[in-house]
N, C-alpha and C. Protein backbone atom coordinates (compact mmCIF):
# COMPACT_ATOMS: atom_id res chain seq x y z
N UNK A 1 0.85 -1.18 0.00
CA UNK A 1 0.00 0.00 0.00
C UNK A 1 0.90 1.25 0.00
N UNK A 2 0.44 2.15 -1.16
CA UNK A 2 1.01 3.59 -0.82
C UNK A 2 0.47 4.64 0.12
N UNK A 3 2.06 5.42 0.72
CA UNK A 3 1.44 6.26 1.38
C UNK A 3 1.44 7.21 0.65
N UNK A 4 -0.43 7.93 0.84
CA UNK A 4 -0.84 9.10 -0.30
C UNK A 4 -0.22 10.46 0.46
N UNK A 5 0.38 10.60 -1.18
CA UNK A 5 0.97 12.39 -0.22
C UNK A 5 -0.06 13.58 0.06
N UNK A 6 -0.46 14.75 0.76
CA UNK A 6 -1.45 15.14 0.37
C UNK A 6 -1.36 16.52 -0.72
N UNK A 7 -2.27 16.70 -0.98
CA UNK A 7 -2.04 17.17 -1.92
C UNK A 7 -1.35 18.94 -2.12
N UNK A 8 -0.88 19.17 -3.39
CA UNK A 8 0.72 20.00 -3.37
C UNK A 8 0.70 20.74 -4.46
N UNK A 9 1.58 21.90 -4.32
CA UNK A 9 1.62 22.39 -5.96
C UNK A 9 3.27 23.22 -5.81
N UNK A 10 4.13 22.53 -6.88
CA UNK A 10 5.50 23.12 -6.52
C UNK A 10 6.02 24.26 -7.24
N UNK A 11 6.57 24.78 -5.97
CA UNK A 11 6.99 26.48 -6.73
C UNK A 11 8.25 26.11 -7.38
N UNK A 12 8.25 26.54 -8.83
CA UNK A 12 9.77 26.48 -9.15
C UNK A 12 10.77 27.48 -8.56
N UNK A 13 11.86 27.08 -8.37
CA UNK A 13 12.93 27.80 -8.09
C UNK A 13 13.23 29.41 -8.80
N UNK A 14 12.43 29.65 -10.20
CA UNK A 14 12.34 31.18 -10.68
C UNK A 14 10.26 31.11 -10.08
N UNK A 15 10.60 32.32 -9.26
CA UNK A 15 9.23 32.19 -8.53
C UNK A 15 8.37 33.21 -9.31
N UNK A 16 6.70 33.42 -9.36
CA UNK A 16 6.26 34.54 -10.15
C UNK A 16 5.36 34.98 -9.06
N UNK A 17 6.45 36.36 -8.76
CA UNK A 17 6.05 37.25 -7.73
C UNK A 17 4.75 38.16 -8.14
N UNK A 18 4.21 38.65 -7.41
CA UNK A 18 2.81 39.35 -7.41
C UNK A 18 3.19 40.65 -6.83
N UNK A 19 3.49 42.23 -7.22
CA UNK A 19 4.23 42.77 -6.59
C UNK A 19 2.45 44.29 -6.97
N UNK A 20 2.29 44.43 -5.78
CA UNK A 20 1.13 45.35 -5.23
C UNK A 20 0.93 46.41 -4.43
N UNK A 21 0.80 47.34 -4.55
CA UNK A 21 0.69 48.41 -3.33
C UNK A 21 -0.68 49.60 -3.20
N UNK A 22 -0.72 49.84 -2.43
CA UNK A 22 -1.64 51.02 -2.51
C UNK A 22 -1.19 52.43 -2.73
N UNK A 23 -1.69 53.53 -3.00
CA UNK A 23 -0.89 54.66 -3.75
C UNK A 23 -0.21 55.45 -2.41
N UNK A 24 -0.34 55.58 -0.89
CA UNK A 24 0.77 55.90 0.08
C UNK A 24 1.43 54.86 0.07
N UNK A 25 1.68 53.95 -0.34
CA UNK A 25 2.75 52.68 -0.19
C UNK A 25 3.61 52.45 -1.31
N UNK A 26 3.20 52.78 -2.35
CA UNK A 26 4.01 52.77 -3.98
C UNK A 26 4.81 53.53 -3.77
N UNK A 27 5.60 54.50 -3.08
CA UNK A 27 7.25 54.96 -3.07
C UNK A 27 7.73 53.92 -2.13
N UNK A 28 6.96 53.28 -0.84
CA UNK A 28 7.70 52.24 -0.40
C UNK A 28 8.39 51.32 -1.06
N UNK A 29 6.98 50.25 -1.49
CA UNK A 29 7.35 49.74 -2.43
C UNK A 29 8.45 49.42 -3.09
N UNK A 30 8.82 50.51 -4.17
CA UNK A 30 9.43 51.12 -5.23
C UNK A 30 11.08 50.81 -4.41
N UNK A 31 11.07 51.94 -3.30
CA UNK A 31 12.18 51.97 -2.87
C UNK A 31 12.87 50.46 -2.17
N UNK A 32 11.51 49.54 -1.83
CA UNK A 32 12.20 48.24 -1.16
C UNK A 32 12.29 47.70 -2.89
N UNK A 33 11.47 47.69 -4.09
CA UNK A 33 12.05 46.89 -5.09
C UNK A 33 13.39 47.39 -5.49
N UNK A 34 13.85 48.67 -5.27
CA UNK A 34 15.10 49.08 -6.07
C UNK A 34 16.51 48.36 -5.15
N UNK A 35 16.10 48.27 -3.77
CA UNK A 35 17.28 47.94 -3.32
C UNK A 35 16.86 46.26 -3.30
N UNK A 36 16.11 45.74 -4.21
CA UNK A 36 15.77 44.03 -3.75
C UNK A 36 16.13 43.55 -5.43
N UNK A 37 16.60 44.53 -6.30
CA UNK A 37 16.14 44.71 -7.92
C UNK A 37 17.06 43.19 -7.92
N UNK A 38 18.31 42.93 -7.89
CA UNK A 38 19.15 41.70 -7.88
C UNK A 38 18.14 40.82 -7.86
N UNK A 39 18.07 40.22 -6.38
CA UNK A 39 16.80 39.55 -5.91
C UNK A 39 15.80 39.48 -6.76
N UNK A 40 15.16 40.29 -6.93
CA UNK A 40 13.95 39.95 -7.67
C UNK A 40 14.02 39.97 -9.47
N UNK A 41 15.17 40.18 -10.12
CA UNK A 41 15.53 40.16 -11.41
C UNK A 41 15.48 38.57 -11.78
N UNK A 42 16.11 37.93 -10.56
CA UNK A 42 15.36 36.34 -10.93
C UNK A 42 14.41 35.67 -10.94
N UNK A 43 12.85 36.46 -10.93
CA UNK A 43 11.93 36.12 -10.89
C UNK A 43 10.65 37.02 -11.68
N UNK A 44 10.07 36.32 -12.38
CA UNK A 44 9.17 36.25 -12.90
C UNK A 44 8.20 37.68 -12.56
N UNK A 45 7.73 38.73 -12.58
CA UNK A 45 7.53 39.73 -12.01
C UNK A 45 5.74 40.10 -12.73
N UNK A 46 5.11 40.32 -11.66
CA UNK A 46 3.39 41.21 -12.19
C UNK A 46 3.18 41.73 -11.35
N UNK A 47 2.39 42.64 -11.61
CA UNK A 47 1.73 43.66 -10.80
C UNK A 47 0.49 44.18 -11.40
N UNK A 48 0.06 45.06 -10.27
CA UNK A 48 -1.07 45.48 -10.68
C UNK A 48 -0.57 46.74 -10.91
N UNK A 49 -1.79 47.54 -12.30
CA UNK A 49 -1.39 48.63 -13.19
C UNK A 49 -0.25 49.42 -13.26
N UNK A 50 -0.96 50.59 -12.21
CA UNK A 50 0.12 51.96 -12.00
C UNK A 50 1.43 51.61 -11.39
N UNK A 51 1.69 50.29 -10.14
CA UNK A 51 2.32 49.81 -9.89
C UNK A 51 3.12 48.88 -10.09
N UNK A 52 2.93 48.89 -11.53
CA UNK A 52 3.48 47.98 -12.60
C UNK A 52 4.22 48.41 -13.09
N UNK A 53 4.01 49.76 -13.68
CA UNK A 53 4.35 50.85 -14.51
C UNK A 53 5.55 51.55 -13.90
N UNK A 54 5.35 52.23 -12.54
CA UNK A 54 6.27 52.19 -11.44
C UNK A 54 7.70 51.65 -11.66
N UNK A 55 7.13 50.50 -10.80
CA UNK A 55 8.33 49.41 -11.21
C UNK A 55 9.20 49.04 -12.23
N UNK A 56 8.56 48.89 -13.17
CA UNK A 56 9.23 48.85 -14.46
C UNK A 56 9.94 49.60 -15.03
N UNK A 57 9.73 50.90 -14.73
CA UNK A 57 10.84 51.87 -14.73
C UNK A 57 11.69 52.17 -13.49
N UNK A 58 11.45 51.84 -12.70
CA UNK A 58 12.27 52.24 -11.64
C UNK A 58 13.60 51.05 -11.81
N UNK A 59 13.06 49.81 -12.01
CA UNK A 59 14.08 48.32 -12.07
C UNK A 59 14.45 48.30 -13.19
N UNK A 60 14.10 49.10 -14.70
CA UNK A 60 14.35 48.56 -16.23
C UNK A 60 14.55 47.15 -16.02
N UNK A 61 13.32 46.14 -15.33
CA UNK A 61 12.94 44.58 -15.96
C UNK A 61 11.74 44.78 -16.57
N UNK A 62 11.34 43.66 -17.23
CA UNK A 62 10.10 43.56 -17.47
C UNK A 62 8.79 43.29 -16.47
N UNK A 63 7.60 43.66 -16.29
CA UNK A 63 6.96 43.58 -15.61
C UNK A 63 5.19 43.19 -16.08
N UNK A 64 4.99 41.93 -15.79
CA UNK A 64 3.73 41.66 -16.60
C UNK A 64 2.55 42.55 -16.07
N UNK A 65 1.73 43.39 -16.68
CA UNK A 65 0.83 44.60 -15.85
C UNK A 65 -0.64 43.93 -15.80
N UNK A 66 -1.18 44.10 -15.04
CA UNK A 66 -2.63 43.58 -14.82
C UNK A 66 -3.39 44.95 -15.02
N UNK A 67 -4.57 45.06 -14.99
CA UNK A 67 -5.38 46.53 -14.51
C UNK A 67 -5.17 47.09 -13.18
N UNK A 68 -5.19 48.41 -13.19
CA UNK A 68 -5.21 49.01 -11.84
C UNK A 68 -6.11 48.13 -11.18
N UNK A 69 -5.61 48.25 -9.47
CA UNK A 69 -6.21 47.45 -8.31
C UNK A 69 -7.86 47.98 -8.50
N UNK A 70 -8.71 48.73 -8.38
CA UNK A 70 -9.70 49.47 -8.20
C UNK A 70 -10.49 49.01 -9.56
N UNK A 71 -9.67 48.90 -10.64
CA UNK A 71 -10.63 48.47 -12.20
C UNK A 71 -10.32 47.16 -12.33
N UNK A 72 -9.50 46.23 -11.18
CA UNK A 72 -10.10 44.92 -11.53
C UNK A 72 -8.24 43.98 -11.29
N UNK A 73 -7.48 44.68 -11.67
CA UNK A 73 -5.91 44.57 -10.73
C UNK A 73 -6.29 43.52 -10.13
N UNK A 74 -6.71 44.05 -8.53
CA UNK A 74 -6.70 42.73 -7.89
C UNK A 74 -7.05 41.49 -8.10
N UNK A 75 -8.01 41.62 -8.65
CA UNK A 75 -9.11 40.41 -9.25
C UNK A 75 -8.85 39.74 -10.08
N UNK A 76 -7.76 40.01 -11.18
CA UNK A 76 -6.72 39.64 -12.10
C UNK A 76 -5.92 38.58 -10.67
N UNK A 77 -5.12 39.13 -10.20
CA UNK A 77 -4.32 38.90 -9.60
C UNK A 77 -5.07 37.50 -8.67
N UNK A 78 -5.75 38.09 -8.31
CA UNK A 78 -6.55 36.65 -7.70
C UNK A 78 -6.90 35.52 -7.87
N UNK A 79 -7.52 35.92 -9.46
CA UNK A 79 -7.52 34.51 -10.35
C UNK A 79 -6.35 34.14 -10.65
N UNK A 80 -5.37 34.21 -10.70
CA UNK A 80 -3.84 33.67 -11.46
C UNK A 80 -3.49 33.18 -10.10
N UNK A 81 -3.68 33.54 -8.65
CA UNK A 81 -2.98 32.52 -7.30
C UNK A 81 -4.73 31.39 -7.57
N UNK A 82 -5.51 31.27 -7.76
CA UNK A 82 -6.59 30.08 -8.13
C UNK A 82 -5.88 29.15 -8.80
N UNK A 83 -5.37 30.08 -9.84
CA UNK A 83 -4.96 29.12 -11.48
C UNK A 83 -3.75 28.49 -11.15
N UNK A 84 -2.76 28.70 -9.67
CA UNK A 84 -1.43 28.69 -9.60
C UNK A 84 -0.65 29.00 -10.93
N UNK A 85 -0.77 30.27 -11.36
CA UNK A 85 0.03 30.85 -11.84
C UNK A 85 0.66 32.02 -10.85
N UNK A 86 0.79 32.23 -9.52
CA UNK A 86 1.03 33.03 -8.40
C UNK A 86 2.10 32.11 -7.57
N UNK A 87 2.90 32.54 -6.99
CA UNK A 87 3.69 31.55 -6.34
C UNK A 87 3.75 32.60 -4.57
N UNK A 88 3.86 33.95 -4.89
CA UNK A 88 4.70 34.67 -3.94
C UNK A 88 3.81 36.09 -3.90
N UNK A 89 3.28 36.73 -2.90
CA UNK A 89 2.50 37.79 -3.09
C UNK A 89 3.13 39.18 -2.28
N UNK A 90 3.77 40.13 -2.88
CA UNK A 90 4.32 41.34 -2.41
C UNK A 90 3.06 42.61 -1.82
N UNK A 91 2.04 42.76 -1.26
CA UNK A 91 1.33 43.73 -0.99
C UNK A 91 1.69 44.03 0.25
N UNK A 92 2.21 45.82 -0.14
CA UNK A 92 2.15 46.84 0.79
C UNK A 92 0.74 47.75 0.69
N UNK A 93 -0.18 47.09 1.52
CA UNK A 93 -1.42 47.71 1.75
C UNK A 93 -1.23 48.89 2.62
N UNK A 94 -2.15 49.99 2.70
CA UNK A 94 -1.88 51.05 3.38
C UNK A 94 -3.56 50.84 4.95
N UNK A 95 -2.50 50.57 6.02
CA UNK A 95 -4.22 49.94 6.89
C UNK A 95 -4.63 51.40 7.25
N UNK A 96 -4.05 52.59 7.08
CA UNK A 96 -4.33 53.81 7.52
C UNK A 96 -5.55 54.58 6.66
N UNK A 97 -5.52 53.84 5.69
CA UNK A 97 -6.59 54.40 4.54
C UNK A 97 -7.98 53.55 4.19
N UNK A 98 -9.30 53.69 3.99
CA UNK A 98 -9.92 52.97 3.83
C UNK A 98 -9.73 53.08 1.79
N UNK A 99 -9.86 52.18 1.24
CA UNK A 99 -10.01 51.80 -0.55
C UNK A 99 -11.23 51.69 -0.70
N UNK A 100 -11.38 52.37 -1.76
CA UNK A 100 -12.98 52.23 -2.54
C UNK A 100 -12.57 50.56 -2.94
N UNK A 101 -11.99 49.70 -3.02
CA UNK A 101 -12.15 48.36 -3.52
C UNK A 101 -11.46 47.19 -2.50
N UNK A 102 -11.90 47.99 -1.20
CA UNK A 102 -12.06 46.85 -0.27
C UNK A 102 -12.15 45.34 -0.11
N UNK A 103 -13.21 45.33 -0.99
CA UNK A 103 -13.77 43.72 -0.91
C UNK A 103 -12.87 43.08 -2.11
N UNK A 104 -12.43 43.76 -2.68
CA UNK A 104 -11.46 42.79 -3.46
C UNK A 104 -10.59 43.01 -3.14
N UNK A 105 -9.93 43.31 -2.24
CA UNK A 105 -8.49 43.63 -1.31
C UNK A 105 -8.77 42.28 -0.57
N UNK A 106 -9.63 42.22 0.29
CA UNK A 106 -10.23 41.33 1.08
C UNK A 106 -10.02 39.80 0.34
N UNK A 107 -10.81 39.80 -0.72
CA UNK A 107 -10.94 38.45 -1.54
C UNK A 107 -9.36 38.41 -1.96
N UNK A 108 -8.52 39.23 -2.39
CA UNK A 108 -7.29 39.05 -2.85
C UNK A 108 -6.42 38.36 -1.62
N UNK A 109 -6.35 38.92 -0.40
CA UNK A 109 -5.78 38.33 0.59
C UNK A 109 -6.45 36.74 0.84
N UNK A 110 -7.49 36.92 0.83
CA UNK A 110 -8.53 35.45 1.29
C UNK A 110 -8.03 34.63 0.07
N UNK A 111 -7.74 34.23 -1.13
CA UNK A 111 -7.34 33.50 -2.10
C UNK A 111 -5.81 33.12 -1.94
N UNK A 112 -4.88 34.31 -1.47
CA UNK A 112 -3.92 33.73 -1.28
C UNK A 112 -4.01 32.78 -0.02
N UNK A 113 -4.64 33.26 1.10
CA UNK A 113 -4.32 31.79 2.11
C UNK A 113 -4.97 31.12 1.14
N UNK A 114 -5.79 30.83 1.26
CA UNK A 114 -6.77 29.66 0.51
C UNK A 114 -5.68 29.05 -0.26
N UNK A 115 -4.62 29.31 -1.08
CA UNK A 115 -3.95 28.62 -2.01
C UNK A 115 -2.44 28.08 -0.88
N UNK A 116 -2.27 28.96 0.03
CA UNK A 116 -1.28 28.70 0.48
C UNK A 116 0.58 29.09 -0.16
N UNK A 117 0.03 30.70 -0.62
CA UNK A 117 1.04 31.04 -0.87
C UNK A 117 1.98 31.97 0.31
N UNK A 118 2.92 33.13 -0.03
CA UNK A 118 3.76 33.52 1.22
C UNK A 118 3.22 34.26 0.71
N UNK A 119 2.56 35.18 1.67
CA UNK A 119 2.20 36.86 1.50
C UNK A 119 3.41 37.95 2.25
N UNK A 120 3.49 39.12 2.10
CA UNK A 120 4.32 40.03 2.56
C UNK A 120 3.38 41.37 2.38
N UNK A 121 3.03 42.00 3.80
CA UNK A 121 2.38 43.42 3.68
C UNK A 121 3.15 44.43 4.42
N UNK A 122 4.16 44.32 4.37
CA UNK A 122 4.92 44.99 4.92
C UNK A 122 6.62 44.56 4.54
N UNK A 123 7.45 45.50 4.82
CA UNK A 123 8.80 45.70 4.04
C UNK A 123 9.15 44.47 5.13
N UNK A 124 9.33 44.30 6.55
CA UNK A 124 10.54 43.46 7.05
C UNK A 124 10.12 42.04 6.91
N UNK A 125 8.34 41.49 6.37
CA UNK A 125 8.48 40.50 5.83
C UNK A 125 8.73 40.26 4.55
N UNK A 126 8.62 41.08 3.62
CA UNK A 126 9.04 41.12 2.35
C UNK A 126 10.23 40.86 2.23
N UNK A 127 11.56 41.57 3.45
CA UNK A 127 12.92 41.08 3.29
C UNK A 127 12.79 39.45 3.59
N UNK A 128 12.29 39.30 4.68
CA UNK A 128 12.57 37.60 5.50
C UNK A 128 12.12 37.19 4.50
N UNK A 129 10.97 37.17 3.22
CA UNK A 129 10.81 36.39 2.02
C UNK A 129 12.21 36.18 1.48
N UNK A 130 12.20 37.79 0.99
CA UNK A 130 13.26 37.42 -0.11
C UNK A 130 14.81 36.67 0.56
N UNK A 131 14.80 37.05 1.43
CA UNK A 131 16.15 36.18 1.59
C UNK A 131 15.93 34.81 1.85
N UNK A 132 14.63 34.89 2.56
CA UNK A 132 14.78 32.53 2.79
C UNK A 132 15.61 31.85 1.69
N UNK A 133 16.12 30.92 2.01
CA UNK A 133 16.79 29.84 1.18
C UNK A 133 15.64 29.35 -0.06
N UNK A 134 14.95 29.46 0.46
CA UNK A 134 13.27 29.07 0.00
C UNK A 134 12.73 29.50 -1.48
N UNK A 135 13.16 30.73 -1.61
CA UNK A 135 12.97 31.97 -2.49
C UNK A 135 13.32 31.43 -3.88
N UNK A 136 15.02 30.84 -3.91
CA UNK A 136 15.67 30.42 -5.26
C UNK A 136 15.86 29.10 -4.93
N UNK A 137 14.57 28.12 -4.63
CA UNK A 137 14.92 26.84 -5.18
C UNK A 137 13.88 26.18 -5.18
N UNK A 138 13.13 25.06 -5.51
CA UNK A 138 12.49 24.21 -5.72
C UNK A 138 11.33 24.49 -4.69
N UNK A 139 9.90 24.43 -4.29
CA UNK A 139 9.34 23.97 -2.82
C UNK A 139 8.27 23.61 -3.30
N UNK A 140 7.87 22.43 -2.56
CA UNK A 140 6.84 21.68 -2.42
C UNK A 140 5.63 22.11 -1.40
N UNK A 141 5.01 23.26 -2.04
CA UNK A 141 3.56 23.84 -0.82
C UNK A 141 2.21 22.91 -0.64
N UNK A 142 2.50 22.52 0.62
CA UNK A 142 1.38 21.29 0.24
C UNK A 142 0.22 22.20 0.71
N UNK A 143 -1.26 21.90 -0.05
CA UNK A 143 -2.36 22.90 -0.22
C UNK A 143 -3.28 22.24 0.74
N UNK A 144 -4.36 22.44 1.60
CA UNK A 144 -4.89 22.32 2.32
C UNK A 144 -5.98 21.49 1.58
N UNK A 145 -6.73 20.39 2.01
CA UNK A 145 -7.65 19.57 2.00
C UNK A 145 -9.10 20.13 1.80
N UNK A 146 -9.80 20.23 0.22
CA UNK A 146 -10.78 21.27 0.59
C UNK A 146 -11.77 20.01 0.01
N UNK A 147 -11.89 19.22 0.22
CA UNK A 147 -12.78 17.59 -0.12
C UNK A 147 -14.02 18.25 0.00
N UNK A 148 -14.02 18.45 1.72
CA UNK A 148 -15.15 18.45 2.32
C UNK A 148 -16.40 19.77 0.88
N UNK A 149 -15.12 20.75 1.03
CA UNK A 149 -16.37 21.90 0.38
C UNK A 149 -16.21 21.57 -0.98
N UNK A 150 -15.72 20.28 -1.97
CA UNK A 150 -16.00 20.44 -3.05
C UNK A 150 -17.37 18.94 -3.05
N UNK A 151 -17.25 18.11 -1.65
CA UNK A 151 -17.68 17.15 -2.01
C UNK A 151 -19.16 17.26 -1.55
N UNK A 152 -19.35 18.26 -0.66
CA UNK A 152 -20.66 18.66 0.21
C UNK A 152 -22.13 18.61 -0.63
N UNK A 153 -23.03 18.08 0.43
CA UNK A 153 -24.42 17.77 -0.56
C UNK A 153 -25.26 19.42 0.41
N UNK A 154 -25.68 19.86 -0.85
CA UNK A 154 -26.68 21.34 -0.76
C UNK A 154 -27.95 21.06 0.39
C-alpha cells in the first residue's frame, strides 16, 4: 500500500512574484524593489497597473501589468494565485486608509491563504521572504484539503 501524499503544488525555483501596493505605499514599495532589484531580477515579475508601470521603470525589468487594483488589478491577480500561476504575493497595503475596492483587497488576501502562498504586507516580511533559502529553489507547498467543500451535498 502507498502512502498518499497530500495534496501539493510546486513552486519552481524562478518564482512569479505578485508585486502590489496602494498609492501611500508605492514609493515604499518602489524603494524596497530598487534595493531588492538583484533579488527579484530572478523572478518572474506582475503587478497590478500603476504599480506595474512604477516598477518597471524604476528596475528597467520587465513587468507583466494587470489593470489598476480598483478596475479589476486585484481580481486579475486573484484569479492567477486560483490558477497557480502566483507563487509569492508582495502587498504593501496602506491599513491607515480605507479603498474604494475593499472587498477585493479582502478576496485578494482570502485566495492567497486559501492557495497557500507567502504573502508580505509589509517591508521586514518582504525582506525575511526574499532572503529565505526558500525563495531560489524548488518547494513543495502542500495545499490544504478542501474535499469536504468540493464534495458537500446542498
Amino acid at each position: 500500500m502507498h502512502a498518499q501524499h497530500p495534496p501539493h503544488r510546486v513552486l519552481q525555483a524562478r518564482k512569479r512574484i505578485a508585486l502590489i501596493a496602494h498609492d501611500h505605499k508605492k514609493a515604499e514599495l518602489i524603494e524596497w524593489a530598487v534595493y531588492n532589484k538583484t533579488a527579484l531580477s530572478r523572478h518572474e515579475l506582475l503587478a497590478t497597473g500603476t504599480t506595474g508601470k512604477l516598477l518597471e521603470d524604476a528596475l528597467d525589468v520587465p513587468i507583466k501589468k494587470m489593470l489598476s487594483g480598483p478596475l479589476g488589478g486585484d481580481q486579475q491577480i486573484g484569479a492567477r494565485i486560483a490558477e497557480g500561476k502566483v507563487d509569492v504575493m508582495i502587498f504593501f497595503w496602506d491599513p491607515m486608509e480605507a479603498q474604494p475596492h475593499d472587498p477585493d483587497i479582502k478576496a485578494l488576501l482570502r485566495l492567497a491563504v486559501v492557495w497557500n502562498i507567502p504573502i508580505a504586507c509589509d517591508r521586514a516580511t518582504a525582506d525575511f521572504l526574499m532572503t529565505s533559502p526558500l525563495m531560489n529553489q524548488e518547494y513543495r507547498a502542500i495545499l490544504p484539503d478542501y474535499n469536504m467543500y468540493l464534495h458537500r451535498s446542498i
